[in-house]
N, C-alpha and C. Protein backbone atom coordinates (compact mmCIF):
# COMPACT_ATOMS: atom_id res chain seq x y z
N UNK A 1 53.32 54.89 34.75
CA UNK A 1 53.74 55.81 35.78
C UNK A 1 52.59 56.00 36.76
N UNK A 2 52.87 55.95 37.89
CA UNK A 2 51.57 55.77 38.65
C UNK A 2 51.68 57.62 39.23
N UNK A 3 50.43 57.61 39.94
CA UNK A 3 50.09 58.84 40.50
C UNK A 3 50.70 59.58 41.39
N UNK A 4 50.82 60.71 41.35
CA UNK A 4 52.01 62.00 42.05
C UNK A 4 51.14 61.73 43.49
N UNK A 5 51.64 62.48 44.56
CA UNK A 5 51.44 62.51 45.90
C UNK A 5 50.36 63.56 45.48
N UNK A 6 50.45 64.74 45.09
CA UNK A 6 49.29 66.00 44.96
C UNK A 6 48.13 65.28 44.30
N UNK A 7 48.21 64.22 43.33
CA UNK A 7 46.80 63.80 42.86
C UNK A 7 45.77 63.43 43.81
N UNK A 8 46.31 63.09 45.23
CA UNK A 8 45.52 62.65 46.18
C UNK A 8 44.91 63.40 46.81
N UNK A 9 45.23 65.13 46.34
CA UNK A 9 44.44 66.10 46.88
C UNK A 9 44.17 66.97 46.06
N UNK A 10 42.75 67.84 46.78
CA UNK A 10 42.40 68.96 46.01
C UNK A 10 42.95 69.86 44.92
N UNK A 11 42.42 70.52 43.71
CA UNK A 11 43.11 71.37 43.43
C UNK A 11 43.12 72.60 44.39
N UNK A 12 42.29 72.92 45.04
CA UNK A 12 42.19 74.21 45.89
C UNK A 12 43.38 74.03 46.80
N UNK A 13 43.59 72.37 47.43
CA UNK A 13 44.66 72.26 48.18
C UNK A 13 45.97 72.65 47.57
N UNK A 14 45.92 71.95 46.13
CA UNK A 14 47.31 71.59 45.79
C UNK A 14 47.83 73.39 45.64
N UNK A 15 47.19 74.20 45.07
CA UNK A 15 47.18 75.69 45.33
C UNK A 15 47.56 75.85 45.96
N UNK A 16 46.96 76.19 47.38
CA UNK A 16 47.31 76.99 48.47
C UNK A 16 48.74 76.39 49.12
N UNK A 17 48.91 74.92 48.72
CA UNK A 17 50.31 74.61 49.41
C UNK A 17 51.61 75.00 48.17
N UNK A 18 51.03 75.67 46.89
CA UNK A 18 52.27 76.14 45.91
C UNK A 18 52.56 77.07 46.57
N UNK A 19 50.98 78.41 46.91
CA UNK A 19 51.71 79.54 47.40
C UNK A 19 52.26 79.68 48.66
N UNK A 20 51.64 78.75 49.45
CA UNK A 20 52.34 78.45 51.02
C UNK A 20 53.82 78.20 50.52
N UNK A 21 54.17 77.41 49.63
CA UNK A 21 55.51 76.99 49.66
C UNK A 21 56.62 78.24 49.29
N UNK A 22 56.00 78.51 48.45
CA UNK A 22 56.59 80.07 47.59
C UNK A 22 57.09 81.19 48.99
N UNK A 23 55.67 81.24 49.73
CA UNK A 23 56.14 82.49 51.11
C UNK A 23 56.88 81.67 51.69
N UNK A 24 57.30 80.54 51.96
CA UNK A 24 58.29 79.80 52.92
C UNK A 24 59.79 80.29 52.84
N UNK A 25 59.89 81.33 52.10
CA UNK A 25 61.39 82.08 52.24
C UNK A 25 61.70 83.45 52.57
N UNK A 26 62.46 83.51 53.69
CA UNK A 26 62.64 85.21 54.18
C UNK A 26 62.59 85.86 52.49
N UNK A 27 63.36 85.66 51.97
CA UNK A 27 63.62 86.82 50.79
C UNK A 27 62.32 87.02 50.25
N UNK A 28 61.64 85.93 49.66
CA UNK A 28 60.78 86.14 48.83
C UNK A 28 59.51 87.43 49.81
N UNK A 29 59.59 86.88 51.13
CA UNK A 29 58.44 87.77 52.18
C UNK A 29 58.89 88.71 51.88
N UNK A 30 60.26 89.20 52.19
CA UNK A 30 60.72 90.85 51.43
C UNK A 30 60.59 90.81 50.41
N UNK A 31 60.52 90.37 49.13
CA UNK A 31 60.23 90.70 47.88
C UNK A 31 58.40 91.42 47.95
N UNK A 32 58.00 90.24 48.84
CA UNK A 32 56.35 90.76 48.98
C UNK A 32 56.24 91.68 49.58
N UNK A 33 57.22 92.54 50.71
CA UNK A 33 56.67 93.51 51.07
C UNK A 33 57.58 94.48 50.80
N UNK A 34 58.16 94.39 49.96
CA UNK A 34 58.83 95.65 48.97
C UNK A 34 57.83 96.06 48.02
N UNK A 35 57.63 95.25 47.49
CA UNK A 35 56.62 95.20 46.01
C UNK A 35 55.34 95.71 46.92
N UNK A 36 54.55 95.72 47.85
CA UNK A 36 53.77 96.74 48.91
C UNK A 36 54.12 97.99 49.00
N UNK A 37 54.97 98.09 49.49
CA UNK A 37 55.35 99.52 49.96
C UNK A 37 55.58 100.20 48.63
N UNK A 38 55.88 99.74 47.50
CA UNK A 38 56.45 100.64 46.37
C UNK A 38 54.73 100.77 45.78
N UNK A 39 53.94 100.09 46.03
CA UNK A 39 52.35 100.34 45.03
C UNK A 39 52.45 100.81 43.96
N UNK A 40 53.35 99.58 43.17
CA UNK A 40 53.47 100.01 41.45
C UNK A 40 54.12 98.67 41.35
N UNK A 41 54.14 98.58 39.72
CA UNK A 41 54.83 97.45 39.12
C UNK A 41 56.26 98.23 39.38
N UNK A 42 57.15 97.22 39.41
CA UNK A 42 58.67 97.90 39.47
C UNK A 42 59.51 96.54 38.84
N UNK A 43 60.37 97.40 38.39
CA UNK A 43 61.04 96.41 37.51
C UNK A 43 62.82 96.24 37.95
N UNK A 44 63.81 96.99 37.85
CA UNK A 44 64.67 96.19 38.79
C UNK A 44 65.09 96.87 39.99
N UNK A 45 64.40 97.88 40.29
CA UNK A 45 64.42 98.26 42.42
C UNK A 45 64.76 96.96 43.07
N UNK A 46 64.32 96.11 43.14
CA UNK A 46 64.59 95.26 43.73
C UNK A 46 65.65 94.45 44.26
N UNK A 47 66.83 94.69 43.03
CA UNK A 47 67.98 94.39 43.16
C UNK A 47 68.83 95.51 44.27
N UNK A 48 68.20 96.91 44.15
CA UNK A 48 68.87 98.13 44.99
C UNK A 48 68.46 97.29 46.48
N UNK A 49 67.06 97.10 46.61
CA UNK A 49 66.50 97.03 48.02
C UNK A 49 66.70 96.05 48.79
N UNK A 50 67.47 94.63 48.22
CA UNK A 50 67.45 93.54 49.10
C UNK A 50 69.22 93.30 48.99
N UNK A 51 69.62 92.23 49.89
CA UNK A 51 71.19 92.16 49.96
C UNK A 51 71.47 91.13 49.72
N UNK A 52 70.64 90.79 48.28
CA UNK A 52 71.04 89.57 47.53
C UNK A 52 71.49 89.93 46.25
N UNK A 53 72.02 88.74 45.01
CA UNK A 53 72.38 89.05 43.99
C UNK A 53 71.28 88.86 43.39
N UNK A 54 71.19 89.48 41.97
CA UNK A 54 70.41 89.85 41.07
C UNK A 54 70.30 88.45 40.75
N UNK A 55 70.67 87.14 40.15
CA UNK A 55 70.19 85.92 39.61
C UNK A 55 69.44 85.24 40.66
N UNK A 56 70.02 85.57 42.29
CA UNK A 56 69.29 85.22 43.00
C UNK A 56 67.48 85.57 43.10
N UNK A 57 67.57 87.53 43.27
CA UNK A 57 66.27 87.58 43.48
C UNK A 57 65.56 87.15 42.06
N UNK A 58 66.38 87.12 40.90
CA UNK A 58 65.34 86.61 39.95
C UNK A 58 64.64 85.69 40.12
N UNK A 59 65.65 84.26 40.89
CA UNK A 59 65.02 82.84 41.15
C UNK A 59 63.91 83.21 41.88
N UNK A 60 63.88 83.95 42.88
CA UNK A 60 62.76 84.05 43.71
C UNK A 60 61.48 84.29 42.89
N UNK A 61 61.53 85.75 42.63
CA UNK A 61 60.45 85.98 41.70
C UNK A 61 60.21 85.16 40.73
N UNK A 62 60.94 84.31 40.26
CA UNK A 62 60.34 83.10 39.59
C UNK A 62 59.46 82.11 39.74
N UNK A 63 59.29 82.02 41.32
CA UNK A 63 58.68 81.01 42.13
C UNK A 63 57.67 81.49 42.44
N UNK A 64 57.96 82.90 43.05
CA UNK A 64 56.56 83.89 43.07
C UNK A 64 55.65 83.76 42.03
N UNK A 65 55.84 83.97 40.91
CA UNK A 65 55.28 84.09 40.01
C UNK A 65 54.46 83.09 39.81
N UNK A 66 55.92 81.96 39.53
CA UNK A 66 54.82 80.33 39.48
C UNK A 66 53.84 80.08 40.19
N UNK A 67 53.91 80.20 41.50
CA UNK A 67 52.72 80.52 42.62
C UNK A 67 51.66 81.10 42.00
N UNK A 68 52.02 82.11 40.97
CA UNK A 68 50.78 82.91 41.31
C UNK A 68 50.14 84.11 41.98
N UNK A 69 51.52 84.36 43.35
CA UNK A 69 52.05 85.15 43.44
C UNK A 69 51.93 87.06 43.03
N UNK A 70 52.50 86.83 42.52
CA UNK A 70 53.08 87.89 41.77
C UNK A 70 52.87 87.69 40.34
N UNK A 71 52.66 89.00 39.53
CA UNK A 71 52.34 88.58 37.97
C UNK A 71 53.80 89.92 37.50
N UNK A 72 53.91 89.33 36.52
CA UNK A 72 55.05 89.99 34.99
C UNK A 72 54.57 90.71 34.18
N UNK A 73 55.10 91.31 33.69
CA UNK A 73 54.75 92.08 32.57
C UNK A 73 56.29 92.49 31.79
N UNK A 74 56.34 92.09 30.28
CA UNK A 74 57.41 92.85 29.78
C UNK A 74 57.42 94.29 29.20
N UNK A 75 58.27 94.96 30.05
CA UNK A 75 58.45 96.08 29.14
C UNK A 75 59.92 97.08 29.28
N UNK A 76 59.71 96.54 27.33
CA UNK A 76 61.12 96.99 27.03
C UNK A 76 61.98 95.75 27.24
N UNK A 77 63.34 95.78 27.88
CA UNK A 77 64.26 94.91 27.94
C UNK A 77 64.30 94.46 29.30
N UNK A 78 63.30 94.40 30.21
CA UNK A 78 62.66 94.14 31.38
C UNK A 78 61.73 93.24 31.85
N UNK A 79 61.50 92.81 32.90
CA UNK A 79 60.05 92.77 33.32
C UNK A 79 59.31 93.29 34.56
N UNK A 80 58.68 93.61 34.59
CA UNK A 80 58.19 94.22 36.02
C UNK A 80 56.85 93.43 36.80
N UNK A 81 57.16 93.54 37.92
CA UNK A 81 56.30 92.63 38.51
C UNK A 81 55.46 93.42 39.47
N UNK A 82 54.46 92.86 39.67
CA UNK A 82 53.58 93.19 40.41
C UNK A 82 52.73 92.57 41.58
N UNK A 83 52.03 92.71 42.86
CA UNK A 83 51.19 91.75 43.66
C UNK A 83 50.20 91.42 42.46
N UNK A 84 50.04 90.46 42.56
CA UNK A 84 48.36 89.76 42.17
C UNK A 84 47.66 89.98 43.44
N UNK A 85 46.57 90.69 43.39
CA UNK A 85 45.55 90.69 44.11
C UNK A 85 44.80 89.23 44.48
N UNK A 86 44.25 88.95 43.55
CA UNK A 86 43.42 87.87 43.35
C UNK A 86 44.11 86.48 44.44
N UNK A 87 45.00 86.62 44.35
CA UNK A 87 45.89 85.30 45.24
C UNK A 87 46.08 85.56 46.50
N UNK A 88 46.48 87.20 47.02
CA UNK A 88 46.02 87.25 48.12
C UNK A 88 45.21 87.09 48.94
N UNK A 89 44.21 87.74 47.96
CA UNK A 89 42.37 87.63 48.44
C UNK A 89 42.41 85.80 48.61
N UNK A 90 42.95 84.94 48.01
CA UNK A 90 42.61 83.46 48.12
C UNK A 90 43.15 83.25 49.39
N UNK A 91 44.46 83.61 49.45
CA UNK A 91 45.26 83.41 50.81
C UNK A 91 44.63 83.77 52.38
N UNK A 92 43.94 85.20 52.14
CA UNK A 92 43.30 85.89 52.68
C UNK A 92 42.22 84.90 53.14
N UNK A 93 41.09 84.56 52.44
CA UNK A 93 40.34 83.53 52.28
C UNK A 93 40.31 82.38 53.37
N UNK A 94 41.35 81.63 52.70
CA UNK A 94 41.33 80.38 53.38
C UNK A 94 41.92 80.32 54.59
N UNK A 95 43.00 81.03 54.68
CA UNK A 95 43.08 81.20 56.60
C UNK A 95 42.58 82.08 57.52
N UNK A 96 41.83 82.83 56.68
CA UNK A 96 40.67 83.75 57.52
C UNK A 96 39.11 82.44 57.52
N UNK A 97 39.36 81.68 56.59
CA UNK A 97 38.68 80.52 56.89
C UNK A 97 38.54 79.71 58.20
N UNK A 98 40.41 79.28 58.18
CA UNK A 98 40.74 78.79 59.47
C UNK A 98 40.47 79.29 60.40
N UNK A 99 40.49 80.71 60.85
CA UNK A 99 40.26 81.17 61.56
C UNK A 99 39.21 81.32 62.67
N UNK A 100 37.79 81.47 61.22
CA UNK A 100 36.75 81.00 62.11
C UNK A 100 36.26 80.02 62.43
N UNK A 101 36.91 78.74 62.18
CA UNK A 101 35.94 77.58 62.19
C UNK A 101 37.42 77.23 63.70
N UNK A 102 38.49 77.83 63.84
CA UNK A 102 39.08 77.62 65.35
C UNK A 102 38.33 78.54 66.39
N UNK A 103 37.59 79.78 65.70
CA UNK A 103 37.18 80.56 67.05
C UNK A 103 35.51 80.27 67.10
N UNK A 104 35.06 79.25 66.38
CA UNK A 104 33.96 78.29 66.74
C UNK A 104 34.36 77.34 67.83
N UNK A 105 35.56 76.86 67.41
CA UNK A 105 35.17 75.50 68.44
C UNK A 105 36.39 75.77 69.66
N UNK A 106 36.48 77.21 69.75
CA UNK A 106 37.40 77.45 70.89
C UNK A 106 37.30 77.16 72.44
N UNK A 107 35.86 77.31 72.61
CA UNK A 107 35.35 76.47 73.72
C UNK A 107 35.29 75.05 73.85
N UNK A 108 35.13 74.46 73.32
CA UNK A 108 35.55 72.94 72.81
C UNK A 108 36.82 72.29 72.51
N UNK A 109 37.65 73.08 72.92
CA UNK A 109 39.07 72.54 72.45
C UNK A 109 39.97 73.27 73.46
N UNK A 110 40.97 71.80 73.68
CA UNK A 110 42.24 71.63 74.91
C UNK A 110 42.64 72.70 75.22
């Protein structure tokens, strides 16, 4: 079996394009900024707050999660989820990265 397309890049890359891929959906961005505004783990609000079905937003938060995202916790006959900090701060990071190395060469460029 020969080599995946991601082997040809970074792990830092292959990262940032899981969680890039993960925010690539209106819902899930509202999942992220529900789960903000509430500043707590919450466990099924979520289903009240968005105008999707419940298997749906699960899928989401599933992906979230996988990302990295968002972290789980069980409790009880539940799970509740929460921001991960830590992934933001990465997110945060690397296009506040971009950022400055475009408002370096902003004089230098078309």
């Amino acid at each position: 079996m020969g080599a995946s397309k991601s082997d040809h890049f970074t792990e830092k890359q292959n990262a940032m394009a899981l969680m890039a891929k993960a925010l690539g959906h209106p819902a899930r961005i509202a999942i992220l900024e529900y789960l903000l505004k509430v500043d707590s783990c919450i466990c099924g609000d979520i289903v009240d707050e968005l105008p999707l079905a419940q298997p749906t937003i699960s899928q989401h938060l599933k992906e979230l999660k996988s990302a990295g995202i968002i972290k789980g916790s069980i409790e009880g006959n539940s799970i509740c989820y929460c921001i991960n900090e830590k992934a933001l701060e990465k997110i945060q990071s690397y296009f506040g990265n971009i950022l400055k190395t475009l408002e370096k060469k902003k004089s230098s460029c078309c």
